[in-house]
N, C-alpha and C. Protein backbone atom coordinates (compact mmCIF):
# COMPACT_ATOMS: atom_id res chain seq x y z
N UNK A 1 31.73 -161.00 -9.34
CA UNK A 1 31.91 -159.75 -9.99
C UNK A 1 32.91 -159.95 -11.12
N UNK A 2 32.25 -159.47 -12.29
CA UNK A 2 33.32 -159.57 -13.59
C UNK A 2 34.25 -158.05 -13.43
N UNK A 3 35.17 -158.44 -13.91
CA UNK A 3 36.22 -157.39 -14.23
C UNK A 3 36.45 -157.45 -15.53
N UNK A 4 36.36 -156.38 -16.23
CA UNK A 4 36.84 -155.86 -17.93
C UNK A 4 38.11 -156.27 -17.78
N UNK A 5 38.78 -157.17 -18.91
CA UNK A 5 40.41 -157.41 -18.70
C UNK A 5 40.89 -156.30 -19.72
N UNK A 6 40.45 -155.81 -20.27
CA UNK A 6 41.11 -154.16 -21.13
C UNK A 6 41.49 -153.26 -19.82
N UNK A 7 40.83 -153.57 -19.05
CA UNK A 7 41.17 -152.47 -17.49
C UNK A 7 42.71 -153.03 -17.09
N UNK A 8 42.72 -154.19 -17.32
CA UNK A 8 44.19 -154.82 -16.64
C UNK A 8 45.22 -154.30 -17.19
N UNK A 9 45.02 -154.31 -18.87
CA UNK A 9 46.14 -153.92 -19.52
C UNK A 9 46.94 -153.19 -19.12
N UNK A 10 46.53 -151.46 -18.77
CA UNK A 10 48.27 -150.98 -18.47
C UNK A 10 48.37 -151.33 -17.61
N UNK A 11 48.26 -151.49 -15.92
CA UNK A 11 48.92 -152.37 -14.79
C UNK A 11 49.88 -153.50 -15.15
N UNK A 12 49.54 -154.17 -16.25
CA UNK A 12 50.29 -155.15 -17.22
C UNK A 12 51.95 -154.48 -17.96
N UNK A 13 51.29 -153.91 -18.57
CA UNK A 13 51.95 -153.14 -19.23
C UNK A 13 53.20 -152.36 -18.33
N UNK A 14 52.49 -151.85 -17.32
CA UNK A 14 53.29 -151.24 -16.51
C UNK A 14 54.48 -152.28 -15.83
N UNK A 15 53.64 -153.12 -15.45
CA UNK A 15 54.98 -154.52 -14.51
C UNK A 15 55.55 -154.73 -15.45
N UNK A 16 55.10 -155.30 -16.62
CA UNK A 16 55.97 -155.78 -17.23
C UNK A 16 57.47 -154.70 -18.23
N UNK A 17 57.17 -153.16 -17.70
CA UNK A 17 57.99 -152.16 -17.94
C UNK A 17 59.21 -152.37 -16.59
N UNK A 18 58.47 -152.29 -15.84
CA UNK A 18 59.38 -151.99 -14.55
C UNK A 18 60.21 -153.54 -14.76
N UNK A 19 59.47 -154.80 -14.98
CA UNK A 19 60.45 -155.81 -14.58
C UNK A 19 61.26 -155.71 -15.55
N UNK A 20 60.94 -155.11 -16.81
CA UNK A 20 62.13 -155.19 -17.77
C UNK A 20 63.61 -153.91 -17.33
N UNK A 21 63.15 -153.25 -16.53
CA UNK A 21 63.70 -152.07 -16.22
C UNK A 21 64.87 -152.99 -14.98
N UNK A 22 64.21 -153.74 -14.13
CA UNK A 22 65.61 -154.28 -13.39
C UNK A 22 66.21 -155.36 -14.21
N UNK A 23 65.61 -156.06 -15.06
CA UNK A 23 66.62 -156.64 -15.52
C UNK A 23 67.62 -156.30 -16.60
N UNK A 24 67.27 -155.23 -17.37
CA UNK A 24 68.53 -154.24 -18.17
C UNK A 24 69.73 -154.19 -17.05
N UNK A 25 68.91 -153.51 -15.76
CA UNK A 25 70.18 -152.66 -15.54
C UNK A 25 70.73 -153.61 -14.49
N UNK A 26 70.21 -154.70 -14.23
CA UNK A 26 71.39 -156.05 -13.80
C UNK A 26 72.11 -156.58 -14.59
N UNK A 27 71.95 -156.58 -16.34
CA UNK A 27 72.48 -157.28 -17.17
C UNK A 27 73.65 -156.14 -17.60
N UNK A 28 73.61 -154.82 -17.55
CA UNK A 28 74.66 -153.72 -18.45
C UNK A 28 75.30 -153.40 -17.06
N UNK A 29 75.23 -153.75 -15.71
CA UNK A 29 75.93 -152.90 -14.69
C UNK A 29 77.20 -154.00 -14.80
N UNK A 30 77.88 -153.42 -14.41
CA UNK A 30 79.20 -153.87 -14.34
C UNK A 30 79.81 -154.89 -13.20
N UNK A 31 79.80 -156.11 -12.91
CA UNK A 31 80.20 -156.37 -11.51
C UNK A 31 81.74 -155.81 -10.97
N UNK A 32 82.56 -155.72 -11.56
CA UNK A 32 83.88 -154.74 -10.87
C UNK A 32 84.09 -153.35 -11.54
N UNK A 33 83.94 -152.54 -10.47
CA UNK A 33 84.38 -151.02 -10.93
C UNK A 33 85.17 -150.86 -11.80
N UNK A 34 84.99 -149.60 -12.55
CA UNK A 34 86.26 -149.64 -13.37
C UNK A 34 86.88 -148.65 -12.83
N UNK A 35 88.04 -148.68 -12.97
CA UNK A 35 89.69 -148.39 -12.45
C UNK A 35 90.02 -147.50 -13.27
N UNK A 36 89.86 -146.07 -13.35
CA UNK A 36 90.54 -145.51 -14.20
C UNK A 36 92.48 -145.11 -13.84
N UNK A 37 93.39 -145.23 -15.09
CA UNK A 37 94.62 -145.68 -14.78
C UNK A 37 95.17 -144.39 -14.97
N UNK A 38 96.27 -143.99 -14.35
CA UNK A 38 96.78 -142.80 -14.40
C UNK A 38 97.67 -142.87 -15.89
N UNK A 39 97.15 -141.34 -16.58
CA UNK A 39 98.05 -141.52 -18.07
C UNK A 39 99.31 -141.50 -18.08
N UNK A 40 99.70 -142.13 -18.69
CA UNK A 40 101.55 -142.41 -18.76
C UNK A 40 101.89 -141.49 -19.78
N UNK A 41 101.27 -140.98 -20.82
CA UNK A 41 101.80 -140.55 -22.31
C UNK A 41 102.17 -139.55 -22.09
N UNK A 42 102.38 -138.24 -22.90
CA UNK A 42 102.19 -137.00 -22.86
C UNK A 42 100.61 -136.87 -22.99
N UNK A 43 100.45 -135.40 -22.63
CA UNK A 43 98.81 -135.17 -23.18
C UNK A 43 98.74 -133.86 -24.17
N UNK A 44 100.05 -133.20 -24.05
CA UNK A 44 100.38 -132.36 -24.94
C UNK A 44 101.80 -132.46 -26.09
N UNK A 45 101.83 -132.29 -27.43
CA UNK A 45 103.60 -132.52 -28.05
C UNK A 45 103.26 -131.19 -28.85
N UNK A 46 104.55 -130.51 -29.07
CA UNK A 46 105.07 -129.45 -29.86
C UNK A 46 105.96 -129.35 -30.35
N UNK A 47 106.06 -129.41 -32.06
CA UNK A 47 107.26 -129.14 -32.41
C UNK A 47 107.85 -127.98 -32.31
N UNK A 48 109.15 -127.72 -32.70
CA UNK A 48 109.86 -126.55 -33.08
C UNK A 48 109.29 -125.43 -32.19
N UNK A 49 109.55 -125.94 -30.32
CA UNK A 49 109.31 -124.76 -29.64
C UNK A 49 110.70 -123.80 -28.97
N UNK A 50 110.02 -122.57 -28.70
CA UNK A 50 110.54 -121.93 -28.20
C UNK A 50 110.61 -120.98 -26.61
N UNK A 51 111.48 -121.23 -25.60
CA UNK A 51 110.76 -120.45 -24.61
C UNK A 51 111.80 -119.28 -24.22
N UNK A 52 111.72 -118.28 -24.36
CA UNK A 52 112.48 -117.02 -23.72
C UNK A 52 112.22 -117.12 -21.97
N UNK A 53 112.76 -117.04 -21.24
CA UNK A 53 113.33 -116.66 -19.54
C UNK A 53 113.55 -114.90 -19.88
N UNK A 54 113.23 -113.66 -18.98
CA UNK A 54 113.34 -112.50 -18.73
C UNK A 54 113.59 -112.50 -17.35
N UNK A 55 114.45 -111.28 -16.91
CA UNK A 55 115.07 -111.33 -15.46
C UNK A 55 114.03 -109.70 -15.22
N UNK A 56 114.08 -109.74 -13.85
CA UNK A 56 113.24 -108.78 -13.31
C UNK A 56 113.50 -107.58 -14.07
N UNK A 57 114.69 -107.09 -14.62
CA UNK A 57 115.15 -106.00 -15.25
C UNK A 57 114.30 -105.97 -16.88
N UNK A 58 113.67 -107.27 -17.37
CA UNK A 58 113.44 -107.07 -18.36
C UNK A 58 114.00 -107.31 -19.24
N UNK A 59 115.18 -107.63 -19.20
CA UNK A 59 116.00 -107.96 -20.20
C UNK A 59 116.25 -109.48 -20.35
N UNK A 60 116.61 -109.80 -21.54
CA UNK A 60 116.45 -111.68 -21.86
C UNK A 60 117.27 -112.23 -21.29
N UNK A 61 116.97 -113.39 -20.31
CA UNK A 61 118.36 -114.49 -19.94
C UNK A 61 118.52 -115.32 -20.03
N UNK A 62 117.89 -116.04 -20.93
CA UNK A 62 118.05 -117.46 -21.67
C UNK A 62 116.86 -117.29 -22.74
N UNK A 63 117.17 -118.58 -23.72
CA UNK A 63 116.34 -119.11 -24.63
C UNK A 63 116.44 -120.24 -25.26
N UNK A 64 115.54 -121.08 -24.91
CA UNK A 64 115.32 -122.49 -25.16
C UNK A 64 114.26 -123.17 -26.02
N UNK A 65 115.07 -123.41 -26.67
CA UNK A 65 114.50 -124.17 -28.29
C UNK A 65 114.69 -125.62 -28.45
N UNK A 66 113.51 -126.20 -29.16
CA UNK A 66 113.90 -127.65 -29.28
C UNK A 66 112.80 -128.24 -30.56
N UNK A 67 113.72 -129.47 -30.52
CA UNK A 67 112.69 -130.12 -32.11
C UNK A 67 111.50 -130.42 -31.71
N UNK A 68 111.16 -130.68 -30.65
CA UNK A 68 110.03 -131.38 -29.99
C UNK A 68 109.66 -131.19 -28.57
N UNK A 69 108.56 -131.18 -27.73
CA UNK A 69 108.90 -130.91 -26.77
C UNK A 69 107.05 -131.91 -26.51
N UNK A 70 106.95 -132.57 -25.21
CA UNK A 70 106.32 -133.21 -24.77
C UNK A 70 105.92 -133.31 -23.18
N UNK A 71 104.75 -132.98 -22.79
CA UNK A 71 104.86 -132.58 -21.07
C UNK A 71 103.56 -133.65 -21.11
N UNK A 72 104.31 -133.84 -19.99
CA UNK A 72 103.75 -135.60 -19.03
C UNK A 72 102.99 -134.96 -17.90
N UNK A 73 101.47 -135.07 -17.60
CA UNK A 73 100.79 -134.61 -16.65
C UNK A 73 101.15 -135.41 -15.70
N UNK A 74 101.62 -136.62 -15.27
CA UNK A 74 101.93 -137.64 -13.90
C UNK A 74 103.19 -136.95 -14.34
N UNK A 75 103.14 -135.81 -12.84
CA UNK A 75 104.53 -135.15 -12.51
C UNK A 75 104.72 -134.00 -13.29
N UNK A 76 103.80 -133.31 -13.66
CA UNK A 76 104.03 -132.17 -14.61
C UNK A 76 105.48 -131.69 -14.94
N UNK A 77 105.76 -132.71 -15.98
CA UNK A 77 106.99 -132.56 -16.73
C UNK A 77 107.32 -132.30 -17.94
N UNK A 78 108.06 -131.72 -18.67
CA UNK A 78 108.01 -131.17 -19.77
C UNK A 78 109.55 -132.30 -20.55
N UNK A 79 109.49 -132.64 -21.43
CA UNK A 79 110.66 -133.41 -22.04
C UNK A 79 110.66 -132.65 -23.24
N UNK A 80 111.78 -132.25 -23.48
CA UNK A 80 112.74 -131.82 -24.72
C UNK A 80 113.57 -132.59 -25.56
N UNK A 81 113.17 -132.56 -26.98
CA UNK A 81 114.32 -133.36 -27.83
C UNK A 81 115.07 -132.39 -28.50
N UNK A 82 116.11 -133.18 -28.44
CA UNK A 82 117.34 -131.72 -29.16
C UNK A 82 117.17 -129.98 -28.34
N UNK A 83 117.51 -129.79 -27.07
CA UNK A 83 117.42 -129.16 -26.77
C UNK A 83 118.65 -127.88 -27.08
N UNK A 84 118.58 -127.09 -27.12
CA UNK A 84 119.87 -125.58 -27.19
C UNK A 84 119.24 -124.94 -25.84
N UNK A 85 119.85 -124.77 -24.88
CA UNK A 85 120.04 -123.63 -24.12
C UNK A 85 120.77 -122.53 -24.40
N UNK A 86 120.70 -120.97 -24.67
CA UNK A 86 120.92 -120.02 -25.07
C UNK A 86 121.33 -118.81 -23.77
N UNK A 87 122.33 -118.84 -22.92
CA UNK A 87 122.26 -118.11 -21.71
C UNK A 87 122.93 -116.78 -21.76
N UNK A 88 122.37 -115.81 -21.19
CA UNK A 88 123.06 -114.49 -21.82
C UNK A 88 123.44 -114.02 -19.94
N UNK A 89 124.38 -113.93 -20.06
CA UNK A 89 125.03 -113.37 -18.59
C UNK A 89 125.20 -111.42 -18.66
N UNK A 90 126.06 -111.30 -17.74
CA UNK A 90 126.08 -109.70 -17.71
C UNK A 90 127.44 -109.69 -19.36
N UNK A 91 128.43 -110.58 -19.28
CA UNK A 91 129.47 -110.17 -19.83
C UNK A 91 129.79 -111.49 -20.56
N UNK A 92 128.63 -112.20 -20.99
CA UNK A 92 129.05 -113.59 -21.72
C UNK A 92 128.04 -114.16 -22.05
N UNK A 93 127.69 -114.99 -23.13
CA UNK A 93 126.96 -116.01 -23.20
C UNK A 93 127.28 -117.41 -23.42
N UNK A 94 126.38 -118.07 -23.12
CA UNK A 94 127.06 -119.54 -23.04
C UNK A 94 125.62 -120.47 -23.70
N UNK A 95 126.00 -121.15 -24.65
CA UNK A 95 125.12 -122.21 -25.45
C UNK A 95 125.22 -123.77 -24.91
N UNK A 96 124.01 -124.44 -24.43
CA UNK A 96 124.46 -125.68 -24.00
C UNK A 96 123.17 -126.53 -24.91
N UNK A 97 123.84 -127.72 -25.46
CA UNK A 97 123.20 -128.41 -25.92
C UNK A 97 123.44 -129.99 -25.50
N UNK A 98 122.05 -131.07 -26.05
CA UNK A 98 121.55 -132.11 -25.34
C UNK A 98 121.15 -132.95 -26.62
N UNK A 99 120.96 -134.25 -26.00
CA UNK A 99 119.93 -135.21 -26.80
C UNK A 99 118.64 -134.91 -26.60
N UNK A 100 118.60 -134.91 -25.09
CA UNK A 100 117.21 -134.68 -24.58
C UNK A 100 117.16 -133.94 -23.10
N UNK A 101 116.16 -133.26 -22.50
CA UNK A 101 115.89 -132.47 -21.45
C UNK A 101 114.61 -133.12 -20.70
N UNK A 102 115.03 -133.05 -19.24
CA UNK A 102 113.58 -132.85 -18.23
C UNK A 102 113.41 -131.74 -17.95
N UNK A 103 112.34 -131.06 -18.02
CA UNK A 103 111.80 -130.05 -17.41
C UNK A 103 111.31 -130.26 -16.12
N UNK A 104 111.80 -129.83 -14.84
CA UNK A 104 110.64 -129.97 -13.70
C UNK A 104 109.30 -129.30 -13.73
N UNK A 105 108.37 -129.00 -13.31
CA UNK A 105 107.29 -128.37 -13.02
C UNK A 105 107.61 -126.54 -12.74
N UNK A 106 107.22 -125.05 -12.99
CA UNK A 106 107.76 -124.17 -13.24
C UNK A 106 109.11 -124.06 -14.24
N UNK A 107 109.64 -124.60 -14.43
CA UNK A 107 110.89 -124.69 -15.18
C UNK A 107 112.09 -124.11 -14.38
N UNK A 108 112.03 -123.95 -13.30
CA UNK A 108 113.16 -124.15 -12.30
C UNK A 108 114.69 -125.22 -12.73
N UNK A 109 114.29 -125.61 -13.06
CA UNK A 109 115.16 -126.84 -13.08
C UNK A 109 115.24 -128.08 -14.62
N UNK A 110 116.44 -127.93 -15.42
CA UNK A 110 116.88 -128.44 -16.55
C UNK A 110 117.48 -129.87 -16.44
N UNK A 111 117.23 -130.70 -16.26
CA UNK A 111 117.99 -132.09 -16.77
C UNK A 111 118.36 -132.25 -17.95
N UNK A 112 119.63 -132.20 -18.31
CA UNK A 112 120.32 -133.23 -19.95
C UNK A 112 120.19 -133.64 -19.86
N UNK A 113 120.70 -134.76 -20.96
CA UNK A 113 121.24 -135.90 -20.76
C UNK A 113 121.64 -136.13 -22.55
N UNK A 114 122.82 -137.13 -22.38
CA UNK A 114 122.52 -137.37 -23.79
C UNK A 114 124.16 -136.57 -24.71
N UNK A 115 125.29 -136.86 -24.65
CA UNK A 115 126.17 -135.58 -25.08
C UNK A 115 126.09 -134.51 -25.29
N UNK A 116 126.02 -134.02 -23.90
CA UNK A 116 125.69 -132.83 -23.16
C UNK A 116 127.22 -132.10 -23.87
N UNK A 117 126.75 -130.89 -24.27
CA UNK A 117 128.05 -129.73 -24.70
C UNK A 117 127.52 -128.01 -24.61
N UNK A 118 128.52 -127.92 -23.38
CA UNK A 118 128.44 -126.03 -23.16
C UNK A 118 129.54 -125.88 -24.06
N UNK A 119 129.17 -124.58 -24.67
CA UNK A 119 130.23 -123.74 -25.41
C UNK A 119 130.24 -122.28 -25.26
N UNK A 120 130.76 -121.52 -24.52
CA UNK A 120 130.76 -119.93 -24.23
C UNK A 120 132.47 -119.54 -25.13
N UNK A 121 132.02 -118.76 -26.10
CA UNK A 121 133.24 -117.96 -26.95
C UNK A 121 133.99 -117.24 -26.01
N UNK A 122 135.32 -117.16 -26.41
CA UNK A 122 135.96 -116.31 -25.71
C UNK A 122 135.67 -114.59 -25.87
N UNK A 123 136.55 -114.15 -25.21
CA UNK A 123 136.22 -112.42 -25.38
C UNK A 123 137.42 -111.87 -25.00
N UNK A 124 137.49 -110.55 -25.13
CA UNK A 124 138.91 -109.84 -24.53
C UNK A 124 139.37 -110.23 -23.82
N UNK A 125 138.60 -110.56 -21.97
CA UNK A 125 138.81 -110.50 -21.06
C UNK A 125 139.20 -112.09 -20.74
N UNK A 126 138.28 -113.00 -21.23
CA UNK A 126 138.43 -114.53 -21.06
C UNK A 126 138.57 -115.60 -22.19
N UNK A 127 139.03 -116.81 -22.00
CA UNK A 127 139.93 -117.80 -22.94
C UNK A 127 137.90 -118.46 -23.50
N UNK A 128 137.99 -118.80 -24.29
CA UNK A 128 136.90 -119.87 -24.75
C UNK A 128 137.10 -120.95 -23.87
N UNK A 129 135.57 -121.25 -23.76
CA UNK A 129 135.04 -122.64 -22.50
C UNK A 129 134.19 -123.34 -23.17
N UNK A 130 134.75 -124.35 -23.35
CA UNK A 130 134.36 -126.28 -23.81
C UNK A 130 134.21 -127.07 -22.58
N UNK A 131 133.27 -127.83 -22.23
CA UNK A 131 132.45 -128.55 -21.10
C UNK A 131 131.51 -129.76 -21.74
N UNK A 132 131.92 -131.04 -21.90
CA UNK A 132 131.40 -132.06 -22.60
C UNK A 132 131.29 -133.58 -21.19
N UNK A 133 129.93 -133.74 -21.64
CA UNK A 133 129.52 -134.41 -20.03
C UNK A 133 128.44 -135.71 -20.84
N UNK A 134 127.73 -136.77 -20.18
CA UNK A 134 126.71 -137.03 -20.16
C UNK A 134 125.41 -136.41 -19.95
N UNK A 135 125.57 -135.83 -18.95
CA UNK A 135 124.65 -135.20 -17.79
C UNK A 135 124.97 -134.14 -17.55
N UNK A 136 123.81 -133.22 -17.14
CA UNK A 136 123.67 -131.99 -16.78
C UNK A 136 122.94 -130.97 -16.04
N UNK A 137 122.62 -130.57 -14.81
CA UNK A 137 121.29 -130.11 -14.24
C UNK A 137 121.64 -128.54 -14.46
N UNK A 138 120.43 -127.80 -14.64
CA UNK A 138 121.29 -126.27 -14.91
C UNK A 138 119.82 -125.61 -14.29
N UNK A 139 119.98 -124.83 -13.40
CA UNK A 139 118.76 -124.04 -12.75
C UNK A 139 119.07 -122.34 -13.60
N UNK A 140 118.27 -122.36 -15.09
CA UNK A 140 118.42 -120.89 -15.41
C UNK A 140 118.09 -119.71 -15.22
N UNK A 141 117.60 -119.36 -14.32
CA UNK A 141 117.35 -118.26 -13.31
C UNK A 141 118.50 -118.19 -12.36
N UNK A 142 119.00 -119.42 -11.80
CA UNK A 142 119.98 -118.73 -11.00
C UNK A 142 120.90 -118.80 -11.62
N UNK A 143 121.52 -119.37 -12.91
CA UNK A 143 122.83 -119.57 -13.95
C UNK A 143 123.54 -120.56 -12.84
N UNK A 144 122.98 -121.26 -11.84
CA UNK A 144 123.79 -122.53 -11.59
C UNK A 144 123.65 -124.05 -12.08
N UNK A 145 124.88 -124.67 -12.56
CA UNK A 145 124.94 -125.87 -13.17
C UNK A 145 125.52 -126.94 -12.17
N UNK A 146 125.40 -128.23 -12.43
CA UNK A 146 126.26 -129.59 -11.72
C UNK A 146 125.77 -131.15 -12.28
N UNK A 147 126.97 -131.36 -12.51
CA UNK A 147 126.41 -132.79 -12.70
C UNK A 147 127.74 -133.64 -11.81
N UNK A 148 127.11 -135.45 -12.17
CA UNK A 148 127.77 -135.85 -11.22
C UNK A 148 128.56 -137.69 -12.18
N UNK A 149 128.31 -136.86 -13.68
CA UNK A 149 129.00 -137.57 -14.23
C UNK A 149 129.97 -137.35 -14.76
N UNK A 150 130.82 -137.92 -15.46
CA UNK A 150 132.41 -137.54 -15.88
C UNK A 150 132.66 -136.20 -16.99
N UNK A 151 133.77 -135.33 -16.42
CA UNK A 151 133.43 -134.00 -17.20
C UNK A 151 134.71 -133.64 -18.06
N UNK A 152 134.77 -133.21 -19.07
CA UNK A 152 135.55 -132.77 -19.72
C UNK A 152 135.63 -131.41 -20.03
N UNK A 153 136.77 -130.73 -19.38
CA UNK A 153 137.01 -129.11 -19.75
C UNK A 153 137.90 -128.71 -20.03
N UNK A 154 137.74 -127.78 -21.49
CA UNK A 154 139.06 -126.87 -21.76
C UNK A 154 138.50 -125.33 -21.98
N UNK A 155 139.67 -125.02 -21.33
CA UNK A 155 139.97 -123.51 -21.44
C UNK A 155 140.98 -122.56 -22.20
N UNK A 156 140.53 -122.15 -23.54
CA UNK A 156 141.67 -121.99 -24.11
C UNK A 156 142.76 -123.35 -24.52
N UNK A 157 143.69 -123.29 -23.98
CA UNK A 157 144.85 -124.41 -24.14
C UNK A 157 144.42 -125.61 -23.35
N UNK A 158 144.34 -124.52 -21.83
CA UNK A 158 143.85 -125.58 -20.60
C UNK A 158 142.99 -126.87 -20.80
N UNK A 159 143.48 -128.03 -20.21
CA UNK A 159 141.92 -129.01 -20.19
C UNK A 159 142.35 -129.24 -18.95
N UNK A 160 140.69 -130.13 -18.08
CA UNK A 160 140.68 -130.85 -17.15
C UNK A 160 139.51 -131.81 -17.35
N UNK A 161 140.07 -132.79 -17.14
CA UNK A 161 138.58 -133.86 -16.53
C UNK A 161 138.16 -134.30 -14.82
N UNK A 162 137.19 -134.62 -14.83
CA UNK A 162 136.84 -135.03 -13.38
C UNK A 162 135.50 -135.78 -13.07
N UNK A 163 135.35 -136.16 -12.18
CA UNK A 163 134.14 -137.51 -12.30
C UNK A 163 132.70 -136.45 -12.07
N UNK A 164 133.30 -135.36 -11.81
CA UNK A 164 131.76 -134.60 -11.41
C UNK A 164 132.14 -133.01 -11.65
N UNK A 165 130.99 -131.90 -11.65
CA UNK A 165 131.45 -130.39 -11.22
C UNK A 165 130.32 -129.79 -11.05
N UNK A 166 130.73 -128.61 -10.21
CA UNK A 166 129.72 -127.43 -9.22
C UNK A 166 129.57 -126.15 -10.28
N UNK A 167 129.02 -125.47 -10.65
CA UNK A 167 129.29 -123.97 -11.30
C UNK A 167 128.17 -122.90 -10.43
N UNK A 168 128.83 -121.87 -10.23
CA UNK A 168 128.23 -121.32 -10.26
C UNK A 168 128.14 -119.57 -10.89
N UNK A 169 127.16 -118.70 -11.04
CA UNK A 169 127.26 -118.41 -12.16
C UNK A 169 127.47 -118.80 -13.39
N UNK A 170 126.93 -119.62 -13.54
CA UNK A 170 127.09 -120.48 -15.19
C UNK A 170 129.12 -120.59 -15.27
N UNK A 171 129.72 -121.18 -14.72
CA UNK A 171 130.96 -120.93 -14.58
C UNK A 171 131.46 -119.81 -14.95
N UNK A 172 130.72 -119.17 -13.82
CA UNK A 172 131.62 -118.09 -13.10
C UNK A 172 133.12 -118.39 -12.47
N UNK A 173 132.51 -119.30 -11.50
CA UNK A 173 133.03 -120.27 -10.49
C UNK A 173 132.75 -121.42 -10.68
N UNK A 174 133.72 -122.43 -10.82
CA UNK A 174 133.89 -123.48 -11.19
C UNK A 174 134.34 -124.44 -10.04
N UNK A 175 133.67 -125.79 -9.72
CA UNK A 175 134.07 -126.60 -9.00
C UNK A 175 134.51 -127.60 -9.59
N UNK A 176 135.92 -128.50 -9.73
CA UNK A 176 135.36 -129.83 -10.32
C UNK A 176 135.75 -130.95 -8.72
N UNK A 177 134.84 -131.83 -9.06
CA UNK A 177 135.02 -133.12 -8.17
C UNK A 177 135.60 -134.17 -8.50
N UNK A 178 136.70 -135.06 -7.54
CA UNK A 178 136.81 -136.06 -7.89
C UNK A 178 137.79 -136.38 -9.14
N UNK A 179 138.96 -137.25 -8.88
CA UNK A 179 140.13 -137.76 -9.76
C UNK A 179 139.88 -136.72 -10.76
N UNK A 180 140.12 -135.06 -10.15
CA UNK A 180 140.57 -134.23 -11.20
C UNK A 180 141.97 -134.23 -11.93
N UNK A 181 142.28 -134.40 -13.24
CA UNK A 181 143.27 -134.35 -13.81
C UNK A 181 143.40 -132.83 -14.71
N UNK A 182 144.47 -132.20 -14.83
CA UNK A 182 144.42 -130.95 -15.22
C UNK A 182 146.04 -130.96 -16.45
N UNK A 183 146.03 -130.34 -17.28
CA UNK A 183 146.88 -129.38 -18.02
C UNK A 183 146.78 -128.50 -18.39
N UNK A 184 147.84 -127.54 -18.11
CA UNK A 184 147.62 -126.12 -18.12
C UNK A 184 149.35 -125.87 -18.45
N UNK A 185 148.64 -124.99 -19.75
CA UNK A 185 149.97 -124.65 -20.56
C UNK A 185 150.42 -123.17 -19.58
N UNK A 186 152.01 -123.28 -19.99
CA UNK A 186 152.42 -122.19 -19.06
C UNK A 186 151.71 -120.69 -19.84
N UNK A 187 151.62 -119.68 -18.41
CA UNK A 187 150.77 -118.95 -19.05
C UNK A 187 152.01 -117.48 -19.22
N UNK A 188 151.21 -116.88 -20.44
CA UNK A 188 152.11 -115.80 -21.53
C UNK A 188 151.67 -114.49 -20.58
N UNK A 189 153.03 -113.26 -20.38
CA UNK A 189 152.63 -111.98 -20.09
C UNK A 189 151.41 -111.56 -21.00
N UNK A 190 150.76 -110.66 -20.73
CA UNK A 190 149.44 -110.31 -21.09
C UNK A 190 148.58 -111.20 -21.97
N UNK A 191 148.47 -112.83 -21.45
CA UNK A 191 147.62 -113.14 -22.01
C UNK A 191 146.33 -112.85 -21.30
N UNK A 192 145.26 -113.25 -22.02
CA UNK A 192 143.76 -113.16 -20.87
C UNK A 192 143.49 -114.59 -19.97
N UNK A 193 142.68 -114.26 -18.88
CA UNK A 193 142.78 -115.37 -17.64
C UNK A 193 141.36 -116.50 -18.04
């Protein structure tokens, strides 16, 4: 029995589709997985930002500005260059500035670093406050600060240094730690405290 070989053709045609079909995809598959690597960079940068904090009352209690600002998705972190903290209390405000800032995740929580300097003006009631550090952690919602590197403070006349300090209320209350050294000029009838 003859067979037409025009009949063979696509059966032909066809194998020779399919065999080309495993050998593509043995030649483009990959023998080791690929590894995708967790990003190190930022994935977002902004210059010249700004963030206002509001307290349940509505009214403003900080504001934080910076030349640059960069948030790192491994660890949702936010980094600040040239940071100003701007803190407005019931009866004071207090300005703290940085080289640079960590942001934790919510913004709970401020890391300096970098010649760290609070400056709150004086007023009727209280002397001007100078606070010059390396380091700095400042939680601005609750107005508490601490670091645990060497601190420099004057008050008015007053200075002290110390290897570390506690605040709370944005020095309200003041802790310092450690080989505190202090001078304190004698103090005048009705001066302010």
């Amino acid at each position: 029995m003859l067979i037409d070989t025009w009949r063979l053709y696509p059966i032909l045609a066809l194998a020779a589709l399919a065999g080309g079909s495993v050998w593509l995809e043995r030649v483009t598959r990959a023998d080791d997985p690929v590894v995708q690597g967790e990003q190190t960079g930022p994935d977002f940068i902004a210059e010249g930002t700004r963030v206002v904090g509001f307290g349940a009352d509505g009214r403003q209690r900080y504001e934080l500005l910076a030349t640059r600002l960069e948030h790192f998705p491994a660890g949702d972190t936010t980094r600040l260059h040239q940071p100003r903290l701007h803190m407005k209390g019931a009866d004071n405000e207090t300005l703290i500035t940085a080289r640079q800032a960590d942001v934790s995740p919510g913004g709970e929580q401020v890391d300096l670093a970098g010649e760290v300097k609070v400056r709150r003006p004086g007023t009727a009631e209280a002397l001007p406050l100078t606070l010059d550090s390396e380091t700095l952690t400042v939680w601005p919602d609750a107005h508490r600060a601490q670091t645990d590197s060497p601190v420099l403070l004057t008050r008015g006349e007053g200075r002290a240094s110390a290897q570390g300090m506690r605040a709370d209320d944005l020095f309200g209350t003041l802790e310092l730690i450690g080989e505190v050294r202090t001078l304190m000029p004698p103090r005048r009838q009705g001066s302010p405290s």
